[in-house]
Every structure is written in C-alpha cells, then in structure tokens.
C-alpha atoms as a PDB file:
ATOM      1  CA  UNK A   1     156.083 219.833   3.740  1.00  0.00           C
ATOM      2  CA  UNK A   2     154.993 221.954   0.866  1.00  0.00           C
ATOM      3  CA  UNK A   3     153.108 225.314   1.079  1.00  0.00           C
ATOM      4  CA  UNK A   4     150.210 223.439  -0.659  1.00  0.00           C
ATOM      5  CA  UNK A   5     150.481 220.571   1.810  1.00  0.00           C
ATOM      6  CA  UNK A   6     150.395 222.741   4.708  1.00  0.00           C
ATOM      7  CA  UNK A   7     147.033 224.900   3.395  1.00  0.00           C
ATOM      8  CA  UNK A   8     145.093 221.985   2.477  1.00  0.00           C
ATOM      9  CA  UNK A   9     145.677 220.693   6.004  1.00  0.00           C
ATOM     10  CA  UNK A  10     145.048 223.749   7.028  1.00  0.00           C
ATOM     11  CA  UNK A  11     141.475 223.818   5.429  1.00  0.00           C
ATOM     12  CA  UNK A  12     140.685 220.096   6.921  1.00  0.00           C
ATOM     13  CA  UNK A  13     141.401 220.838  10.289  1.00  0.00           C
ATOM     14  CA  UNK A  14     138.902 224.255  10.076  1.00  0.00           C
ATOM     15  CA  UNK A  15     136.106 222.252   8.131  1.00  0.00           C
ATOM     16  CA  UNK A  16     135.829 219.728  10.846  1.00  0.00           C
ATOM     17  CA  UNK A  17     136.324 222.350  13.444  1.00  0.00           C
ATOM     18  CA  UNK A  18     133.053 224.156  12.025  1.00  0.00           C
ATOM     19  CA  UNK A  19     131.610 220.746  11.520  1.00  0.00           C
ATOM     20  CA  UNK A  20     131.983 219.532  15.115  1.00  0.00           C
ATOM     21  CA  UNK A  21     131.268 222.709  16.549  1.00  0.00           C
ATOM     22  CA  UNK A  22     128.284 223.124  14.750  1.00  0.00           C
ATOM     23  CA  UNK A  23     127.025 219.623  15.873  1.00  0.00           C
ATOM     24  CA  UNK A  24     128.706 220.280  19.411  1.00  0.00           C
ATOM     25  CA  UNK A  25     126.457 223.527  20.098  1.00  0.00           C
ATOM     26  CA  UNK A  26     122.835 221.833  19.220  1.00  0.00           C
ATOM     27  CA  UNK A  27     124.183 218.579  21.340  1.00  0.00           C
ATOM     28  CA  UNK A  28     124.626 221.350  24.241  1.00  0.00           C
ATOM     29  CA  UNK A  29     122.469 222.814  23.673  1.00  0.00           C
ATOM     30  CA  UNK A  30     119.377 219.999  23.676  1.00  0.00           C
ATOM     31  CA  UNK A  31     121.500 218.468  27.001  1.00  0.00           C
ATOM     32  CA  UNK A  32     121.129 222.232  28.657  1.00  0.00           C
ATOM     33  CA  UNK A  33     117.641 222.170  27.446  1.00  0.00           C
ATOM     34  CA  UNK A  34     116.996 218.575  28.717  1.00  0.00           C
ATOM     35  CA  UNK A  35     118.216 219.691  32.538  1.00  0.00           C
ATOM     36  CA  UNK A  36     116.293 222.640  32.865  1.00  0.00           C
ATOM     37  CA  UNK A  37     113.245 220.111  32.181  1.00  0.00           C
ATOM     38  CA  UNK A  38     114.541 217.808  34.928  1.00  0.00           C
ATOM     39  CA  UNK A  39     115.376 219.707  37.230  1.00  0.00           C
ATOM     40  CA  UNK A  40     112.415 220.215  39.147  1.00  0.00           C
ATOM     41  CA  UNK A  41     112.612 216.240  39.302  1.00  0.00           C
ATOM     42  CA  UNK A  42     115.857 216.712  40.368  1.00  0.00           C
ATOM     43  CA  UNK A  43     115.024 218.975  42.950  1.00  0.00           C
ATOM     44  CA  UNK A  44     112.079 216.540  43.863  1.00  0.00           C
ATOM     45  CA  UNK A  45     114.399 213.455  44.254  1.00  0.00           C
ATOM     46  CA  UNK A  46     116.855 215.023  45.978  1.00  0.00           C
ATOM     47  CA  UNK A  47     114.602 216.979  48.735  1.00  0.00           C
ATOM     48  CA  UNK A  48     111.385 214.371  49.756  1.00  0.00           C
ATOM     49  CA  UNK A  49     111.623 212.096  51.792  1.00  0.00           C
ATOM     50  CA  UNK A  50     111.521 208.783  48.937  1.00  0.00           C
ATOM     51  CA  UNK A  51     114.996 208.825  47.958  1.00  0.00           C
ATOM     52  CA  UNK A  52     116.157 208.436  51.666  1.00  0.00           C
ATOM     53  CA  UNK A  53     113.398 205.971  52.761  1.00  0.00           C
ATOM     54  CA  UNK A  54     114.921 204.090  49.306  1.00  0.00           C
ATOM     55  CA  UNK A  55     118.026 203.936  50.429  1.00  0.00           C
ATOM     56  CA  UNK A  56     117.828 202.456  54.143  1.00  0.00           C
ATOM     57  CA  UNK A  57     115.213 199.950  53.314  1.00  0.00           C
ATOM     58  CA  UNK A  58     117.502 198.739  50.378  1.00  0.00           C
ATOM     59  CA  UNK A  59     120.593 198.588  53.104  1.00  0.00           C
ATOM     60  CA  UNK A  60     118.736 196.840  55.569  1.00  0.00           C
ATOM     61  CA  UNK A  61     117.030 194.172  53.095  1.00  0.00           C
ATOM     62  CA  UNK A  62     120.688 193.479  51.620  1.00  0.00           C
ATOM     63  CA  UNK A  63     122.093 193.329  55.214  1.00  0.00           C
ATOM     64  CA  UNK A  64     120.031 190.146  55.377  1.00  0.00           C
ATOM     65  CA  UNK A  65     122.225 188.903  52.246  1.00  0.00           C
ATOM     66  CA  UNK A  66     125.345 189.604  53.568  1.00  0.00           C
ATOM     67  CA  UNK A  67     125.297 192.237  50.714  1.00  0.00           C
ATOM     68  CA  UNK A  68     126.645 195.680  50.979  1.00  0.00           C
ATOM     69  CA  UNK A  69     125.396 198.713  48.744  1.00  0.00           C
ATOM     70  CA  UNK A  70     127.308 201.471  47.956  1.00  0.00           C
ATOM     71  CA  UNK A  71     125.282 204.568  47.780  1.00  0.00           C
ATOM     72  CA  UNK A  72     126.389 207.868  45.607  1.00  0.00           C
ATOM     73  CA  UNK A  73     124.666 210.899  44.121  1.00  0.00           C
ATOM     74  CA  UNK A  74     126.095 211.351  40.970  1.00  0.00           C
ATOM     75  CA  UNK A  75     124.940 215.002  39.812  1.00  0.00           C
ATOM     76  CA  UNK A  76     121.069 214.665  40.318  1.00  0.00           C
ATOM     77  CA  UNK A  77     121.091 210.878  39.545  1.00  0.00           C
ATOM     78  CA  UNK A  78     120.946 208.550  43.061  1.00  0.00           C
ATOM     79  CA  UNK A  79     122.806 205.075  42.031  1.00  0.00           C
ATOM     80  CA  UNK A  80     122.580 202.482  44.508  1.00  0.00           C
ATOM     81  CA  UNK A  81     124.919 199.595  43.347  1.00  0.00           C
ATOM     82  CA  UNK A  82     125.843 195.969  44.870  1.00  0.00           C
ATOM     83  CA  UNK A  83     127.221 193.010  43.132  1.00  0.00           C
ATOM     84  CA  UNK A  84     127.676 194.296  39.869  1.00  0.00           C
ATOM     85  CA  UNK A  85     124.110 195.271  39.346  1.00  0.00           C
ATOM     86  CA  UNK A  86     122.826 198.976  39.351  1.00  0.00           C
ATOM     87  CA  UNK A  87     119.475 200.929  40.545  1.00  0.00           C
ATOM     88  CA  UNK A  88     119.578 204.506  39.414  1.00  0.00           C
ATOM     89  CA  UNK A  89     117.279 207.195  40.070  1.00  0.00           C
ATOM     90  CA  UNK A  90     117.006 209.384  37.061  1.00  0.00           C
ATOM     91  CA  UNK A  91     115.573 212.286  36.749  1.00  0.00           C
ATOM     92  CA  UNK A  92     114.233 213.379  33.267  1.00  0.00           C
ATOM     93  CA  UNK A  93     111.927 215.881  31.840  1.00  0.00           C
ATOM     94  CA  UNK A  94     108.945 214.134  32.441  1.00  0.00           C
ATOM     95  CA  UNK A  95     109.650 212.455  35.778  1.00  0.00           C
ATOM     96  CA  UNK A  96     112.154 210.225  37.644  1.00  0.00           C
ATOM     97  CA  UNK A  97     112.881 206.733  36.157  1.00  0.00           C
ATOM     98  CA  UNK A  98     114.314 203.765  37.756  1.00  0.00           C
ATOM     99  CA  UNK A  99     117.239 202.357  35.561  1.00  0.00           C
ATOM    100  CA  UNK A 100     118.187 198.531  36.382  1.00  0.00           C
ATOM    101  CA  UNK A 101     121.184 198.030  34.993  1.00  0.00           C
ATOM    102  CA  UNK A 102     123.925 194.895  35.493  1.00  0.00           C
ATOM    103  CA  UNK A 103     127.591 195.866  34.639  1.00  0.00           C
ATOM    104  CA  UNK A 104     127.020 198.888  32.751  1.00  0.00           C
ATOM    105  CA  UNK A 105     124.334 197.360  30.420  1.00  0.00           C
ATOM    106  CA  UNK A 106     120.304 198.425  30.651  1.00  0.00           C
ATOM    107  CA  UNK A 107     118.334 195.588  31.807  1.00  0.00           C
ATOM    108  CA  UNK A 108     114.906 198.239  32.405  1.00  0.00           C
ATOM    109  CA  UNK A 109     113.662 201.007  32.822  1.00  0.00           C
ATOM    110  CA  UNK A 110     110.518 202.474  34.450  1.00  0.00           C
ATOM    111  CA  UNK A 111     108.834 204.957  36.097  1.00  0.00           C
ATOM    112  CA  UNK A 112     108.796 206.555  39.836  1.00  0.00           C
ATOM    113  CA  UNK A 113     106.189 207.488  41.685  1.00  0.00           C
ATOM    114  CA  UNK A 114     107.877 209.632  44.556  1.00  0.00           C
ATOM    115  CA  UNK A 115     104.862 209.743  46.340  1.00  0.00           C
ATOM    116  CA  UNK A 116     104.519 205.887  46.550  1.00  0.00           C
ATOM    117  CA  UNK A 117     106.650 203.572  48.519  1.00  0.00           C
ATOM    118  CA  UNK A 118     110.281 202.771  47.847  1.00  0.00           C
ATOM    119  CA  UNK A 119     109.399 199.243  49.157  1.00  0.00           C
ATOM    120  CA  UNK A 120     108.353 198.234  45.893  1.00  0.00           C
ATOM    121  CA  UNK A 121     111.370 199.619  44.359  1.00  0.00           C
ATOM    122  CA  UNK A 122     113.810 197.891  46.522  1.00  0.00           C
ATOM    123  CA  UNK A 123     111.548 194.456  46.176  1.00  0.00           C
ATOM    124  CA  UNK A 124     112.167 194.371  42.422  1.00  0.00           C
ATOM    125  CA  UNK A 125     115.661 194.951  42.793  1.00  0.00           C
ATOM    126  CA  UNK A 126     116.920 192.669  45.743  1.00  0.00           C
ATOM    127  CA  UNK A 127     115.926 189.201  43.758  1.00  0.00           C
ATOM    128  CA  UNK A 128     118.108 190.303  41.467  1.00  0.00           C
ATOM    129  CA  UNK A 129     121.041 190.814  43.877  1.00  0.00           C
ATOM    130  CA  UNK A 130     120.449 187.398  45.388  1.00  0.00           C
ATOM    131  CA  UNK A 131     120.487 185.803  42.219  1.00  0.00           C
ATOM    132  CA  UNK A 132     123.913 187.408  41.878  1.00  0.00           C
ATOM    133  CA  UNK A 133     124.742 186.519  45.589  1.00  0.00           C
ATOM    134  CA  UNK A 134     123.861 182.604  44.537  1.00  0.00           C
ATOM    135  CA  UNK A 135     126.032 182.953  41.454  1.00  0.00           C
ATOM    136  CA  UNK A 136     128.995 184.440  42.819  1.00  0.00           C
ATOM    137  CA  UNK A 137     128.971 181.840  45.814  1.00  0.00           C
ATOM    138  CA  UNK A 138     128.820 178.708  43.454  1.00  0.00           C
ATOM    139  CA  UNK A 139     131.556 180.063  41.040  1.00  0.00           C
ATOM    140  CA  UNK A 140     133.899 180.677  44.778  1.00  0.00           C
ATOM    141  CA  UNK A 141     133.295 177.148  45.442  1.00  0.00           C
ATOM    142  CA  UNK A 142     134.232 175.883  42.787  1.00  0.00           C
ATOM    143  CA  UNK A 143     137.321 177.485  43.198  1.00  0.00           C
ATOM    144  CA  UNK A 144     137.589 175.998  46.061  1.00  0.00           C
ATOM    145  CA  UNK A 145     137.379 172.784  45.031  1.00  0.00           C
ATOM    146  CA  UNK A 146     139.398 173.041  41.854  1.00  0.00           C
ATOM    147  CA  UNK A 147     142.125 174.093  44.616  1.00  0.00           C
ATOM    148  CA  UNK A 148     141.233 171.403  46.447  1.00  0.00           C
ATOM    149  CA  UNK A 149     142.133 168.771  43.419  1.00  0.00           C
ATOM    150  CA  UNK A 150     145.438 170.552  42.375  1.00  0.00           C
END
C-alpha cells in the first residue's frame, strides 16, 4: 500500500469517526435526556401497588387457559409475555404506556392510568392470548393428523 493510499484511508476513517460521534453524542444525549423525564414514571411503576396487582391478575386469568406468562423487568420497562404476544409497561416522559406487541412487532399502544385498575389492562390483553391459544391448538392438530395419514 502506498503512502497516499494509507493517508487517504487515514482521513476516511477520522471523518466518519467525527461524523458518528457527532451524531452519537446528541443520540445520547436526547436518550439521557428522555430517562431523566421518565423516571419518576419509572419510579411510579416500579413502587405502587398497579404493576404487581397487573401481574397476578394476568397469571391467574391465563391459568384458566392453560397459559403461562413469563414476567421480567427489563430496566424500568415491566414485559409480561405468553404465546408470542407481548404487554409492556413503558415508562416515558409523559407517563407509562401499555405496548401490545405480537413477535416483536407493535400492534398498540396506549396510555396507563396507575391509579386505575389493572383489570382492564389484563382484559384487553387475554383475548388476544386465547386467540393465539386457539391457533396454536388447531395448527398441533393438524400435525397430528398429517402424522396420522403418513
């Protein structure tokens, strides 16, 4: 490799260094920016009584499915997740938001009341599971029956 070669890569590799680091401090520094506003939400969530209510009224009404949830902080954000489908608790700068998601794909979003009842929360959520719960037991027998006919 030449001498001019070797500068001009040189000069690339520093340009997008200063380029990305440029664009890496503002992204860090709107995220830092973005927890400090949550985090009395966080704090919220994480401390009252709502998020625990949530989860054993969501265990018990899947119980009745034969469905088990797996429950997990993850940083401030409570995910409860069964059957391929998602309910996260997010906190944000302007209050906690309920994130339905199936796979890892956004099916809604909307708002929390933490003072209200996580009843309503889990209500919207389990017809979704059981949907899933009716899928996933058709596609098993017909498995079983495609067995069946080999």
């Amino acid at each position: 490799m030449s001498f001019l070669d070797n500068l001009e890569n040189n000069l690339k590799a520093m340009e997008s260094r200063e380029e990305g680091g440029v664009d890496g401090n503002r992204r860090r520094d709107l995220e830092k920016k973005l927890a400090i506003a949550a985090s009395p939400w966080a704090e919220r969530l994480k401390k009252e009584p709502f998020a625990q209510i949530l989860m054993q009224q969501a265990t018990l009404a899947a119980r009745a499915s034969r469905t088990k949830i797996n429950l997990v902080w993850i940083g401030t954000t409570l995910r409860l997740e069964a059957r391929g489908h998602r309910l996260e608790l997010r906190p944000g700068p302007k209050g906690v938001s309920a994130v339905f998601l199936n796979r890892s794909e956004e099916a809604r979003e909307e708002p929390v009341d933490l003072e209200g009842d996580p009843k309503k929360l889990v209500s919207k959520w389990m017809p979704i599971l059981e949907e899933q719960k009716r899928r996933d037991d058709e596609q098993a027998a017909l498995s079983l029956a495609m067995e069946e006919v080999e």
